[in-house]
C-alpha atoms as a PDB file:
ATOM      1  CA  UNK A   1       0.169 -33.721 -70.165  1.00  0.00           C
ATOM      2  CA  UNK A   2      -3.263 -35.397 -70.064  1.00  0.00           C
ATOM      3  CA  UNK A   3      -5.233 -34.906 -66.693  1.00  0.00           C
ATOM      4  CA  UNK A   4      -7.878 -37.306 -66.252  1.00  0.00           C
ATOM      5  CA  UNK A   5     -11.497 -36.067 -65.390  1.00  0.00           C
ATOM      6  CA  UNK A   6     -11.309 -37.673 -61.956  1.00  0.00           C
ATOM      7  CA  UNK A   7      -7.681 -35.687 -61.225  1.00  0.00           C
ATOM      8  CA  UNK A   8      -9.648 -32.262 -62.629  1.00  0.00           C
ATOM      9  CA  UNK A   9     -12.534 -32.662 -60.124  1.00  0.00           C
ATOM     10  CA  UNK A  10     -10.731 -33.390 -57.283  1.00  0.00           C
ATOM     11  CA  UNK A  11      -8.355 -29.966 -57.762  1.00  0.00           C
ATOM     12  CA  UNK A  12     -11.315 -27.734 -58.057  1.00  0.00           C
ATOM     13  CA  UNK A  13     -13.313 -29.239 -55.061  1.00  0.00           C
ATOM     14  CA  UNK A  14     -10.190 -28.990 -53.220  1.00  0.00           C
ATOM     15  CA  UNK A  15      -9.681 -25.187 -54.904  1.00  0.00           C
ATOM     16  CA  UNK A  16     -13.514 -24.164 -53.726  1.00  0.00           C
ATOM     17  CA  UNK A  17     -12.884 -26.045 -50.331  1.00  0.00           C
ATOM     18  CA  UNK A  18      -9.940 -23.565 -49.193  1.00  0.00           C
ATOM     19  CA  UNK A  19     -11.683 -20.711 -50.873  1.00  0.00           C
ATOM     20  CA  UNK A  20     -14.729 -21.411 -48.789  1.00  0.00           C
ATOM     21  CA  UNK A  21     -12.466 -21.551 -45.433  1.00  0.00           C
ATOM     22  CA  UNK A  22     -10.716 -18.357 -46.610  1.00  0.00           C
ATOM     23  CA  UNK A  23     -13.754 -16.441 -46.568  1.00  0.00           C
ATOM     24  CA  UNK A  24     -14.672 -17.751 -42.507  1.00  0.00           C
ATOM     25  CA  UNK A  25     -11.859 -16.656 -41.178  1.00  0.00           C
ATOM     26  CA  UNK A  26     -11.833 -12.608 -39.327  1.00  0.00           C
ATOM     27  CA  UNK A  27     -10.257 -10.578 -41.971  1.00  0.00           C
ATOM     28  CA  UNK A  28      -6.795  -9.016 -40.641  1.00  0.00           C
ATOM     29  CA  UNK A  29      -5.699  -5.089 -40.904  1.00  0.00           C
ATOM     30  CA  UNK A  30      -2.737  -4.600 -44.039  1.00  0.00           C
ATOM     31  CA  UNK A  31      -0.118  -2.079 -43.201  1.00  0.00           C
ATOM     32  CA  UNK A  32       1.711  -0.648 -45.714  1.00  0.00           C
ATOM     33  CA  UNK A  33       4.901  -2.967 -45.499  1.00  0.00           C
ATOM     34  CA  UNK A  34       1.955  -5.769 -46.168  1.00  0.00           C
ATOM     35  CA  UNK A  35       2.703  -7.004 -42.301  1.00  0.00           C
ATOM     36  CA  UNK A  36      -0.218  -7.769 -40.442  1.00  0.00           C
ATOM     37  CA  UNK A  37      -1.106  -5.709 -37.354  1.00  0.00           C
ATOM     38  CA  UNK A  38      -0.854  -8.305 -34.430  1.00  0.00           C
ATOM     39  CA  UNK A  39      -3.911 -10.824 -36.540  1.00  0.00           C
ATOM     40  CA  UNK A  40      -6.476  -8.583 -34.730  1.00  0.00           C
ATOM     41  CA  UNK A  41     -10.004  -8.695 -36.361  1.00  0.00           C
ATOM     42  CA  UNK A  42     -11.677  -6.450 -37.651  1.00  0.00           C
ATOM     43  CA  UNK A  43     -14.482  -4.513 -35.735  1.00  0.00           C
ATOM     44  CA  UNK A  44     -17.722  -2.959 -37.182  1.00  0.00           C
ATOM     45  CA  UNK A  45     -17.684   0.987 -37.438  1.00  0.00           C
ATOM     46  CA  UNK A  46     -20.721   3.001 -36.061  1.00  0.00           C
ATOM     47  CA  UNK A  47     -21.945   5.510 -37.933  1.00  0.00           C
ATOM     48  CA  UNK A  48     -20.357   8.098 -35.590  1.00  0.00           C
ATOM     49  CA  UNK A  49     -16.697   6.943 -36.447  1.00  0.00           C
ATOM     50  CA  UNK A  50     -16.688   5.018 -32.752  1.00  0.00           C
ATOM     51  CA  UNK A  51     -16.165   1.369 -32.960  1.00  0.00           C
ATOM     52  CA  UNK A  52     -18.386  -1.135 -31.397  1.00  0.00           C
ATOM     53  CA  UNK A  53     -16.480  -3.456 -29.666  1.00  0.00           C
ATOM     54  CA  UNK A  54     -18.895  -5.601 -28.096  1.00  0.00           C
ATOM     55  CA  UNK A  55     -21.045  -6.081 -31.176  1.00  0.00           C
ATOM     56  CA  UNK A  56     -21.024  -9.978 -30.582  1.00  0.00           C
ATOM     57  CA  UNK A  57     -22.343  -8.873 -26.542  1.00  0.00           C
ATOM     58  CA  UNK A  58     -26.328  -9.039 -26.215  1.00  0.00           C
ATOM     59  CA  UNK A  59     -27.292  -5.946 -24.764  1.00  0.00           C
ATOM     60  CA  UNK A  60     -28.222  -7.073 -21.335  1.00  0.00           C
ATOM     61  CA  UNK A  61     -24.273  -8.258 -20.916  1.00  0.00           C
ATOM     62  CA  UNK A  62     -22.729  -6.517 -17.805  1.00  0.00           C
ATOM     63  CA  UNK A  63     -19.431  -6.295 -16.581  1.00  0.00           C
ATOM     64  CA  UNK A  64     -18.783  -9.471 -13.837  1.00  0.00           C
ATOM     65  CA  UNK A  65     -17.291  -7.057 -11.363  1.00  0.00           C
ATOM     66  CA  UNK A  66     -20.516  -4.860 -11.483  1.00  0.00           C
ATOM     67  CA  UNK A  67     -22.572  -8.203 -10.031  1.00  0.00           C
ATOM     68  CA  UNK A  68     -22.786  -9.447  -6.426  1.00  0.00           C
ATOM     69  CA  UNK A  69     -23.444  -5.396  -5.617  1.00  0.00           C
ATOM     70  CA  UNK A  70     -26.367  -6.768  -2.652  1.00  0.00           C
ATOM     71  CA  UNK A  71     -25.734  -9.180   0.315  1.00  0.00           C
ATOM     72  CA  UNK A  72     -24.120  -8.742   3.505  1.00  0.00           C
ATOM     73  CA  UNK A  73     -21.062  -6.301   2.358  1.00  0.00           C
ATOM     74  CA  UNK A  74     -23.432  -3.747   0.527  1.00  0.00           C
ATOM     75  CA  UNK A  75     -23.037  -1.192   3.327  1.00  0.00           C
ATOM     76  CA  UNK A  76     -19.963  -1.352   4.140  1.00  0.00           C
ATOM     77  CA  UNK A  77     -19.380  -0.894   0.648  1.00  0.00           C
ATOM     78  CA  UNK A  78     -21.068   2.184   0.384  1.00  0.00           C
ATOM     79  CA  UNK A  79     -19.520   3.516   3.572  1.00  0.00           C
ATOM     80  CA  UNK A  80     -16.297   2.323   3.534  1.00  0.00           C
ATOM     81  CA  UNK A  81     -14.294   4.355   1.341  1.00  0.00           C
ATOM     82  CA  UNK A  82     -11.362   3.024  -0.061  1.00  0.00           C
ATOM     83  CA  UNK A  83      -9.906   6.349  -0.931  1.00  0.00           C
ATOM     84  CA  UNK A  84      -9.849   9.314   1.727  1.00  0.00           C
ATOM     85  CA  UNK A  85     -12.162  12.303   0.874  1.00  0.00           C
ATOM     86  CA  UNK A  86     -11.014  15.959   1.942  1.00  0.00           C
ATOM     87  CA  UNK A  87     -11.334  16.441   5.416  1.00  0.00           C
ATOM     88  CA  UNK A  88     -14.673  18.553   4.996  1.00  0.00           C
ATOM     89  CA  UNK A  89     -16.126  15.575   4.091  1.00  0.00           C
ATOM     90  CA  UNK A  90     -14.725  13.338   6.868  1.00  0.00           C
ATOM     91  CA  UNK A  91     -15.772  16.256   9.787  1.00  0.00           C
ATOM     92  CA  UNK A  92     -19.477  15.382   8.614  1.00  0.00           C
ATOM     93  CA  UNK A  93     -19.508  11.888   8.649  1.00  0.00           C
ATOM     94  CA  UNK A  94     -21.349   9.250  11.121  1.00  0.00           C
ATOM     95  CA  UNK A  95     -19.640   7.331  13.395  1.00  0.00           C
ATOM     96  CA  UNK A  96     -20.336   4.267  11.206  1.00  0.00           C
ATOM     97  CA  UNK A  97     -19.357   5.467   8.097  1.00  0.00           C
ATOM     98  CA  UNK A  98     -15.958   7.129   9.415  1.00  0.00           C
ATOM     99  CA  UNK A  99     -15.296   3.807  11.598  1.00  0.00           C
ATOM    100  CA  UNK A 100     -15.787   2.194   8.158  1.00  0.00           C
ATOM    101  CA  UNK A 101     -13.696   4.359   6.295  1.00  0.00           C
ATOM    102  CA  UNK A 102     -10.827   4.110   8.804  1.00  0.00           C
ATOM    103  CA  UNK A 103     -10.607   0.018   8.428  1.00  0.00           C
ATOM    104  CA  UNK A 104     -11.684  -0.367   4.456  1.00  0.00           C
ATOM    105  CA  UNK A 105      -8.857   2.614   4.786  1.00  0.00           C
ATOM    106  CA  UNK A 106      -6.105   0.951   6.537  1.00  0.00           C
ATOM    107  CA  UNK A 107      -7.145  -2.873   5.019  1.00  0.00           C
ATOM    108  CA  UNK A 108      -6.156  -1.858   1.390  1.00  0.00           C
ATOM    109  CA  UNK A 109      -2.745  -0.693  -0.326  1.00  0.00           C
ATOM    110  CA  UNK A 110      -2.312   2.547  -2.639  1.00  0.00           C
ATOM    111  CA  UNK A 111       0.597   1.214  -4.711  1.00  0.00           C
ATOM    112  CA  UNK A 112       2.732  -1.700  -5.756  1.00  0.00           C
ATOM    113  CA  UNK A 113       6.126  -2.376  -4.199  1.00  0.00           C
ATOM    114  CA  UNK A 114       7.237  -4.901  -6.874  1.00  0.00           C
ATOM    115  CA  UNK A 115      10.181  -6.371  -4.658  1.00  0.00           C
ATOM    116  CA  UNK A 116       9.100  -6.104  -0.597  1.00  0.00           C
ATOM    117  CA  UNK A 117      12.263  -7.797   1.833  1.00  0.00           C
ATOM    118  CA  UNK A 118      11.298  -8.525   5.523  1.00  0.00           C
ATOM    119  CA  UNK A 119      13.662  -7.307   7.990  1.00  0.00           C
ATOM    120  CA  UNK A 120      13.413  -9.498  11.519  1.00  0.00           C
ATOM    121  CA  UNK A 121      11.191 -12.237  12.507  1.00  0.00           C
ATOM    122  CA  UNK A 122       8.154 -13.216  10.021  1.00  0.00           C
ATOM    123  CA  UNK A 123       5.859 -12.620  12.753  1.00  0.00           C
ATOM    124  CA  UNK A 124       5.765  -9.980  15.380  1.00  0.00           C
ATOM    125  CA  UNK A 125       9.085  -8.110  15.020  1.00  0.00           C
ATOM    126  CA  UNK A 126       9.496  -8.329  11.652  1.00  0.00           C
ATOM    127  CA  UNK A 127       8.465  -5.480   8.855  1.00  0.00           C
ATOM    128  CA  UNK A 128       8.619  -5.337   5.295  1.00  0.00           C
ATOM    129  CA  UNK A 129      11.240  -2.576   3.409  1.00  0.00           C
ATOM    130  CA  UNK A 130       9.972  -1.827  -0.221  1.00  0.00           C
ATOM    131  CA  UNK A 131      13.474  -2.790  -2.071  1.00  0.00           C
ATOM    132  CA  UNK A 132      12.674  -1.295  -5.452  1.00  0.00           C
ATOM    133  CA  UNK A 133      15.663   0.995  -6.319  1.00  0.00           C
ATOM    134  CA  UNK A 134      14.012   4.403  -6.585  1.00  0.00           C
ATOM    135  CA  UNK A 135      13.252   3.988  -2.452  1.00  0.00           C
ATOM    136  CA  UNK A 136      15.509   1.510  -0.886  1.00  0.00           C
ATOM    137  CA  UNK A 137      18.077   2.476   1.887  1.00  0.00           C
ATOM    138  CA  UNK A 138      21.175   3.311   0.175  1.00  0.00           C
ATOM    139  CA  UNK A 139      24.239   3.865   2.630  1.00  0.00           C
ATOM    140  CA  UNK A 140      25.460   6.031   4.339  1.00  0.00           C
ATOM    141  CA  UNK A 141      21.077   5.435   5.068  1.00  0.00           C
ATOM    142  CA  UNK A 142      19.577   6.253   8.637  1.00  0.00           C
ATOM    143  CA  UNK A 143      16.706   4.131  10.427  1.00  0.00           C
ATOM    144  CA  UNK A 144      14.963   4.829  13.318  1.00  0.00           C
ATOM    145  CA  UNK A 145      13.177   2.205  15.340  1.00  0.00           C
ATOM    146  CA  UNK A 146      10.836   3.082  17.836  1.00  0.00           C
ATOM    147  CA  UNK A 147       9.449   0.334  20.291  1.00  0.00           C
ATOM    148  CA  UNK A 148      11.754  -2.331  20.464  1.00  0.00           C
ATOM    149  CA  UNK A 149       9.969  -4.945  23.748  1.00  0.00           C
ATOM    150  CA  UNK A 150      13.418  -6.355  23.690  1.00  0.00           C
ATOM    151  CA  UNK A 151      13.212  -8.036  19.757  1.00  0.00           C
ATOM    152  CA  UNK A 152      16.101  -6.454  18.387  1.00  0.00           C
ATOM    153  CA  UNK A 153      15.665  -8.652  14.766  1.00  0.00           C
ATOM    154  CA  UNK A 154      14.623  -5.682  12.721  1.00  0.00           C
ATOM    155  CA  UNK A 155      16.959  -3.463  13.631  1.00  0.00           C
ATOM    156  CA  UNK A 156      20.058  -6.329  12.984  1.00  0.00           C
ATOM    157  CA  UNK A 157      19.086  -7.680   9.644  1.00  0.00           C
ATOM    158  CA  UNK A 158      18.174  -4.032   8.535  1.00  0.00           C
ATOM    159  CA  UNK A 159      21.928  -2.716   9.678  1.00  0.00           C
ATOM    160  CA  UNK A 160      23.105  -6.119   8.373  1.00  0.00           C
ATOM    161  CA  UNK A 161      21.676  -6.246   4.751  1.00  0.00           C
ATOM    162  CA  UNK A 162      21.034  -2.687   3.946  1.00  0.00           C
ATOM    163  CA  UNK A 163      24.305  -1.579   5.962  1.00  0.00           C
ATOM    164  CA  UNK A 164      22.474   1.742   7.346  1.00  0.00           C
ATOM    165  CA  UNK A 165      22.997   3.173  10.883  1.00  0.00           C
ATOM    166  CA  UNK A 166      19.864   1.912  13.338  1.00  0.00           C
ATOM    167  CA  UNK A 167      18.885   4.108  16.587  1.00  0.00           C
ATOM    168  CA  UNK A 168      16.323   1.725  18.601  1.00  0.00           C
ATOM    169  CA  UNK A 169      14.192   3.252  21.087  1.00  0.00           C
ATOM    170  CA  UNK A 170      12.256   1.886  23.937  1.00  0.00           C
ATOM    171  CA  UNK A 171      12.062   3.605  27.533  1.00  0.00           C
ATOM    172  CA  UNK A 172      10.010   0.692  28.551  1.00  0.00           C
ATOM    173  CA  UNK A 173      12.551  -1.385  28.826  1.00  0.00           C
ATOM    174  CA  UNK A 174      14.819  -2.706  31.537  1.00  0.00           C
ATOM    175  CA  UNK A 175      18.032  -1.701  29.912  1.00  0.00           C
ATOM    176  CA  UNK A 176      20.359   0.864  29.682  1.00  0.00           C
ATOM    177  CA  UNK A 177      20.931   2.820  27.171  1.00  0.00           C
ATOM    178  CA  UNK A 178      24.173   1.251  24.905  1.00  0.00           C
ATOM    179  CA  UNK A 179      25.960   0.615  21.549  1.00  0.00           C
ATOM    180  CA  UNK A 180      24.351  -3.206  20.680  1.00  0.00           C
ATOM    181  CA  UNK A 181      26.921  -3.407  17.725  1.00  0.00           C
ATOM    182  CA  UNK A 182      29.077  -1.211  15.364  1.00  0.00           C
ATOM    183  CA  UNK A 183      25.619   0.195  13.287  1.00  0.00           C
ATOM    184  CA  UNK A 184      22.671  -0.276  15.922  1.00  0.00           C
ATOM    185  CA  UNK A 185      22.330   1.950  18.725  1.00  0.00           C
ATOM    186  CA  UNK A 186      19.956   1.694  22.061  1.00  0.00           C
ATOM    187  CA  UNK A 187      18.213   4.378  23.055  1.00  0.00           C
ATOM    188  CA  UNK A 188      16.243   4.273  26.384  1.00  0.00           C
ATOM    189  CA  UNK A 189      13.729   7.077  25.168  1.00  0.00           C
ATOM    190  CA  UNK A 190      10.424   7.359  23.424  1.00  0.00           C
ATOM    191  CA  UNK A 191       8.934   9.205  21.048  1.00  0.00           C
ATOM    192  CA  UNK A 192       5.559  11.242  21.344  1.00  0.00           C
ATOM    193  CA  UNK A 193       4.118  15.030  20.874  1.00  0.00           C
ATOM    194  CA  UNK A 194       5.885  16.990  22.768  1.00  0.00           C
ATOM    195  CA  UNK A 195       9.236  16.824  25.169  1.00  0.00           C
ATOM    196  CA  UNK A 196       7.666  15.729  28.426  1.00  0.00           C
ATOM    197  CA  UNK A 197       8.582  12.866  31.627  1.00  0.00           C
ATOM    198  CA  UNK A 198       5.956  10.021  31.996  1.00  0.00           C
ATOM    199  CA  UNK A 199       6.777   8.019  35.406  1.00  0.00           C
ATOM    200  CA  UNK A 200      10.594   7.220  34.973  1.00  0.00           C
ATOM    201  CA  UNK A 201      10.066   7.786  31.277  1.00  0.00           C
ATOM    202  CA  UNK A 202      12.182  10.373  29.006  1.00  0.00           C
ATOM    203  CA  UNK A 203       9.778  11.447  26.132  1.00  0.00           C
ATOM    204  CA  UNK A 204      10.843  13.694  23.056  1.00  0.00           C
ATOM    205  CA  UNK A 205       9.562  15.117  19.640  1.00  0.00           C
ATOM    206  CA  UNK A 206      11.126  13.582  16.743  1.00  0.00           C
ATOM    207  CA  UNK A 207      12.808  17.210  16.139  1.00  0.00           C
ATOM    208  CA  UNK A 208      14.546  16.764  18.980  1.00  0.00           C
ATOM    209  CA  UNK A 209      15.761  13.366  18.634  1.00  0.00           C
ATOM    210  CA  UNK A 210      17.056  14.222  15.440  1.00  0.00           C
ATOM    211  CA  UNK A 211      18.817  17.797  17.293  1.00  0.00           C
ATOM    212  CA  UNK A 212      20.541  15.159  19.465  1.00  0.00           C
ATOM    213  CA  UNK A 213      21.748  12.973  17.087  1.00  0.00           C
ATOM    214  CA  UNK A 214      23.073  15.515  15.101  1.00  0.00           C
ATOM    215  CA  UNK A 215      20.544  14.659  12.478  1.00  0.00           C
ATOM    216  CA  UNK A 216      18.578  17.815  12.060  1.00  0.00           C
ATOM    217  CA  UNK A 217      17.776  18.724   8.393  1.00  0.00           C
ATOM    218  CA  UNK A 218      19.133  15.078   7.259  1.00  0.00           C
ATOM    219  CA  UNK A 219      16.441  12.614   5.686  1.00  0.00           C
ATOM    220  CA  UNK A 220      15.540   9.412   7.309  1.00  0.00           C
ATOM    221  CA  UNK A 221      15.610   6.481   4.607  1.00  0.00           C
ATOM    222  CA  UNK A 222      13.438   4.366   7.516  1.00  0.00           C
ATOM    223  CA  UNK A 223      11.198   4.934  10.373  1.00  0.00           C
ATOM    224  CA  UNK A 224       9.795   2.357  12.320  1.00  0.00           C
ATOM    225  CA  UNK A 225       7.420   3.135  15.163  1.00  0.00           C
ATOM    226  CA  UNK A 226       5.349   0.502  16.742  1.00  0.00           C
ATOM    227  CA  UNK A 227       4.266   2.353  20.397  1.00  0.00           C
ATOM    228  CA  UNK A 228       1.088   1.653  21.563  1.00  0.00           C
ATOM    229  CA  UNK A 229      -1.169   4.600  20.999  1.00  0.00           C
ATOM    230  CA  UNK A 230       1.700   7.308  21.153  1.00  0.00           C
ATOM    231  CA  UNK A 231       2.077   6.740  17.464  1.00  0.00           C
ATOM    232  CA  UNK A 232      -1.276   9.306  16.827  1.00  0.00           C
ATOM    233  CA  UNK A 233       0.788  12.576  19.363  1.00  0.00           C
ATOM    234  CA  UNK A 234       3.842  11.459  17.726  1.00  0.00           C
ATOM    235  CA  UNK A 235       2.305  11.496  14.351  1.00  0.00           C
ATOM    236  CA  UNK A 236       0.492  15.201  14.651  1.00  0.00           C
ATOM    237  CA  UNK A 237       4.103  16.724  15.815  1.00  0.00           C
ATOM    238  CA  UNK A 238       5.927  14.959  12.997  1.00  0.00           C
ATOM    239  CA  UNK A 239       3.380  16.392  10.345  1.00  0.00           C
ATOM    240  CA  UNK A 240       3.084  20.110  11.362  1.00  0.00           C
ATOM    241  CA  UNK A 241       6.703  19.945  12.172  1.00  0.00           C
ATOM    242  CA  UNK A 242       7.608  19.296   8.928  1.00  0.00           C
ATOM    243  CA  UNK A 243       9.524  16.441  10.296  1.00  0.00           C
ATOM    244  CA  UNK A 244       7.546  13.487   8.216  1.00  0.00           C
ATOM    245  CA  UNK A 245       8.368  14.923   4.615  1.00  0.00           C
ATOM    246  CA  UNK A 246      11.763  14.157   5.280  1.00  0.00           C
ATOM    247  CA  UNK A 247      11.044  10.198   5.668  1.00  0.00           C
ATOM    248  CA  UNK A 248      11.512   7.716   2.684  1.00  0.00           C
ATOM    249  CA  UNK A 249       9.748   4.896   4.334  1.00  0.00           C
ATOM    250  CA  UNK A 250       7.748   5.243   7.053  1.00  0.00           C
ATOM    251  CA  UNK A 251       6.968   1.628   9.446  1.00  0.00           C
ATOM    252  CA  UNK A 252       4.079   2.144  11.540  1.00  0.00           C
ATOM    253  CA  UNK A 253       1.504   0.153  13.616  1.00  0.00           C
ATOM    254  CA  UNK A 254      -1.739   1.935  14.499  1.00  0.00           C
ATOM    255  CA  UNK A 255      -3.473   1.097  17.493  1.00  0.00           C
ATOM    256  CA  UNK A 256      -6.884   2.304  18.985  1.00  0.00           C
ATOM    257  CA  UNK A 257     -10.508   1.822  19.158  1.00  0.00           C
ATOM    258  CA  UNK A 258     -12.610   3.702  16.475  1.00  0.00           C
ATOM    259  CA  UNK A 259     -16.338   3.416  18.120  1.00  0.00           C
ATOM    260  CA  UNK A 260     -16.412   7.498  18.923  1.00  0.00           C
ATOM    261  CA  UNK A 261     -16.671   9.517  16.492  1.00  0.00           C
ATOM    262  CA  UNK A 262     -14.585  12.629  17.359  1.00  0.00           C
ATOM    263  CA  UNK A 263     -11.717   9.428  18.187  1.00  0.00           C
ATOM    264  CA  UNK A 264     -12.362   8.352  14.408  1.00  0.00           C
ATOM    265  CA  UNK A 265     -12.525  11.655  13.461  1.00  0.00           C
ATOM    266  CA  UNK A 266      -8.918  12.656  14.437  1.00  0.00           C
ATOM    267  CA  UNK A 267      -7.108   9.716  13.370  1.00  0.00           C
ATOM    268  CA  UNK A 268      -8.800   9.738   9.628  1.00  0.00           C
ATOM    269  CA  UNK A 269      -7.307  13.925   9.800  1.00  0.00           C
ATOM    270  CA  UNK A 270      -4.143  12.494  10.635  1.00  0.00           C
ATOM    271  CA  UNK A 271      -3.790   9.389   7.667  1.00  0.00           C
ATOM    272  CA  UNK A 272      -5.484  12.130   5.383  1.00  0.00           C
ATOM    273  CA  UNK A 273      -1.929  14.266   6.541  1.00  0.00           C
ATOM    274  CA  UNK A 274       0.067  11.410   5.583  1.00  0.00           C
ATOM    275  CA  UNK A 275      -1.359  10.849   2.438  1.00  0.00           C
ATOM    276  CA  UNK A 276      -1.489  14.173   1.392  1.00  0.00           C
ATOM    277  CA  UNK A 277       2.641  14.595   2.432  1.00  0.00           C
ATOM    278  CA  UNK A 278       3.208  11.896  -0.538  1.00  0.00           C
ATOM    279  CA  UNK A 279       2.379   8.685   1.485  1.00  0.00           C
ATOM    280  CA  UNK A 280       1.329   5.665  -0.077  1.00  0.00           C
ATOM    281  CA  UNK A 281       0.945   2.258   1.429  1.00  0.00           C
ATOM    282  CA  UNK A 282       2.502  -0.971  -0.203  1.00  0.00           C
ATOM    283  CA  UNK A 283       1.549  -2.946   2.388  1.00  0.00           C
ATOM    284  CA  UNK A 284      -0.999  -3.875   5.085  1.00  0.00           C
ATOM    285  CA  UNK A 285      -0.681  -6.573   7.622  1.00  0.00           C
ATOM    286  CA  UNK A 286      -3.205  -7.275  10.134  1.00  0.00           C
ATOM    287  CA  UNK A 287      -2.290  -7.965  13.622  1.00  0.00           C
ATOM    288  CA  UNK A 288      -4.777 -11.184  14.889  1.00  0.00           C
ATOM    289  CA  UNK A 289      -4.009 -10.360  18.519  1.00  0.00           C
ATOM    290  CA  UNK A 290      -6.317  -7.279  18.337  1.00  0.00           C
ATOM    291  CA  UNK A 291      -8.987  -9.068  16.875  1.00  0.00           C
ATOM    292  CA  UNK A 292     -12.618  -8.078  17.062  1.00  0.00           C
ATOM    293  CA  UNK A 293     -15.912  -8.576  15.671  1.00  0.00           C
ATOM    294  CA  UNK A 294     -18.915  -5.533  15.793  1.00  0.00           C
ATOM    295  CA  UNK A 295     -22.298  -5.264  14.200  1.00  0.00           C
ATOM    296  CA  UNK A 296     -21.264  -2.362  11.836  1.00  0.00           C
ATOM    297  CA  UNK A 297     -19.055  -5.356  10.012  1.00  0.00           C
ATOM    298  CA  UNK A 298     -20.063  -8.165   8.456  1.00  0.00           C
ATOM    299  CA  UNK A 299     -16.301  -9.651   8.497  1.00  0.00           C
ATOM    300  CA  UNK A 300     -13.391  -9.590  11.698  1.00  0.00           C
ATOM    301  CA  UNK A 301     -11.942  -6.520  12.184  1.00  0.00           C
ATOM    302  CA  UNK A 302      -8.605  -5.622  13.789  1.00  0.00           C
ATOM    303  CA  UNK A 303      -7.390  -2.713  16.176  1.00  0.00           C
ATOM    304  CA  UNK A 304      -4.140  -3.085  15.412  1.00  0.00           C
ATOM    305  CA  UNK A 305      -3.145  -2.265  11.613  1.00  0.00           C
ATOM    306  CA  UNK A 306       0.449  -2.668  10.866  1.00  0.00           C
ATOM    307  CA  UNK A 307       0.926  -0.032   7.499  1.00  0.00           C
ATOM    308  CA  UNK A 308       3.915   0.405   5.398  1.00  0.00           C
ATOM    309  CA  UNK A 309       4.632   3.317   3.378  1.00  0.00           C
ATOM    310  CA  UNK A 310       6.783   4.708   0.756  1.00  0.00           C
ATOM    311  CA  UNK A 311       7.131   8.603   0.145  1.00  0.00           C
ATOM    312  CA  UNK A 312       6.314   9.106  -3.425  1.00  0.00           C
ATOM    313  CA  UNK A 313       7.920  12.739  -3.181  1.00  0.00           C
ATOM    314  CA  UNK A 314      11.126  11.434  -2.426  1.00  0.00           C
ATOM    315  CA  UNK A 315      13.050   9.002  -4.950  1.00  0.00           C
END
């Protein structure tokens, strides 16, 4: 078959053309079964074996994350730790930098909760339950609510949806104690340090709630406790009782100024207990009605932190 000379030019320019784009293109890693390993170009090797991924980088380049270090967060920053340090450390710090620590603390989760269900109203009332399956109530599951001001809508929808047994407790309330409906229970008592009588009020330990319920040595899948300040007593029984280990999820709002620093002091001890029992927050929610603004913060603080854990040492 004849090929005329115009035919035979255009084949080899066409030939060198695809050659030419061949040779542009990043070459690929061969495996044995002549696959290609996910089209990933190749990188140049350093003479010590390591390769140099950012060979294409200029030198100056830097990380975006590690810009925007200066301006009006820079100290609180530096002070504000994210991640509690051992209590040695938090005995010798100023008041600013443990009043720091406490909110950059309490603002920030430890963990994801990939699937997070509220339980009540979606604003005061309401809390969040981490539904993944290694820490959701499973029935026969126990709650315990403390601080009810007559809003009953967590303890119903958790009773209702999760079918566990709810004890609500609030002595500050105008009611009797009663049986609200077949899995929620009203308790006119509250919780704090140590069994005591405030005014007309009936205080007790959580050990001894959980002696009256017949509950003693049994786990509680939730506790809820929002109680005004008696959360931090309440808190230091629970942990050197041994009471809080045996709590899945624990519900709390914490309350309380921060400006002094033995105050601050205390109540970093106390979350450093918590965390240290297996503790891990999945979610933070700011409570606006405690509001405030203070020259150690360049941004609105709150005094009322509303914290939800998960116990990673129970599954």
């Amino acid at each position: 078959m004849k090929v005329s000379p115009m035919g035979f030019l255009f084949g080899v320019g066409c030939g060198m053309f695809i050659l030419f784009i061949y040779n542009t293109l990043p070459q690929v890693a061969v495996q044995n079964d002549s696959t290609t390993n996910h089209l990933k170009p190749q990188v140049a090797v350093q003479n010590d074996g390591t390769t140099n991924h950012l060979k294409h980088r200029k030198s100056n380049w830097t990380l975006h994350a590690e810009r925007n270090m200066n301006g009006p967060l820079k100290n609180l920053r530096q002070q504000g730790q994210v991640l509690l340090p051992e209590k040695g450390v938090i005995e010798k710090m100023t008041v600013s930098e443990a009043s720091k620590t406490y909110h950059s603390y309490l603002d920030n989760v430890d963990m994801l909760c990939k699937r997070k269900l509220r339980m009540g109203k979606l604003g005061d009332g309401g809390w969040e339950i981490c539904d993944d399956p290694e820490y959701r109530p499973v029935k026969p599951c126990i709650v315990y609510s403390f601080g009810i001001n007559d809003d009953f809508s967590f303890d119903d929808e958790t009773a209702k949806n999760y079918e566990c047994d709810v004890f609500s407790f609030d002595p500050s309330m105008k009611q009797k104690s009663y049986q609200r409906s077949p899995r929620v229970r009203f308790l006119s008592l509250g919780i704090d340090g140590k069994d005591s009588k405030r005014g007309s009020w009936d205080l007790h330990t959580l050990t001894s709630f959980k002696k009256m319920l017949n509950h003693t040595g049994r786990f509680i899948d939730v506790l809820k406790m929002d109680v005004e300040m008696a959360e931090w007593p309440a808190l230091a029984n629970m942990i050197s009782s041994g009471e809080l280990s045996k709590v899945r999820q624990f519900l709390v709002e914490y309350h309380g100024p921060t400006d002094l620093k033995n105050d601050c002091r205390d109540k970093l001890n106390i979350l450093k207990d918590i965390y240290d029992k297996g503790f891990r927050k999945f979610y933070v929610h700011k409570n606006h009605h405690c509001g405030f603004n203070h020259q150690l913060f360049p941004v609105t603080r709150t005094g009322c932190y509303e914290i939800h854990y998960v116990n990673i040492n129970i599954q």
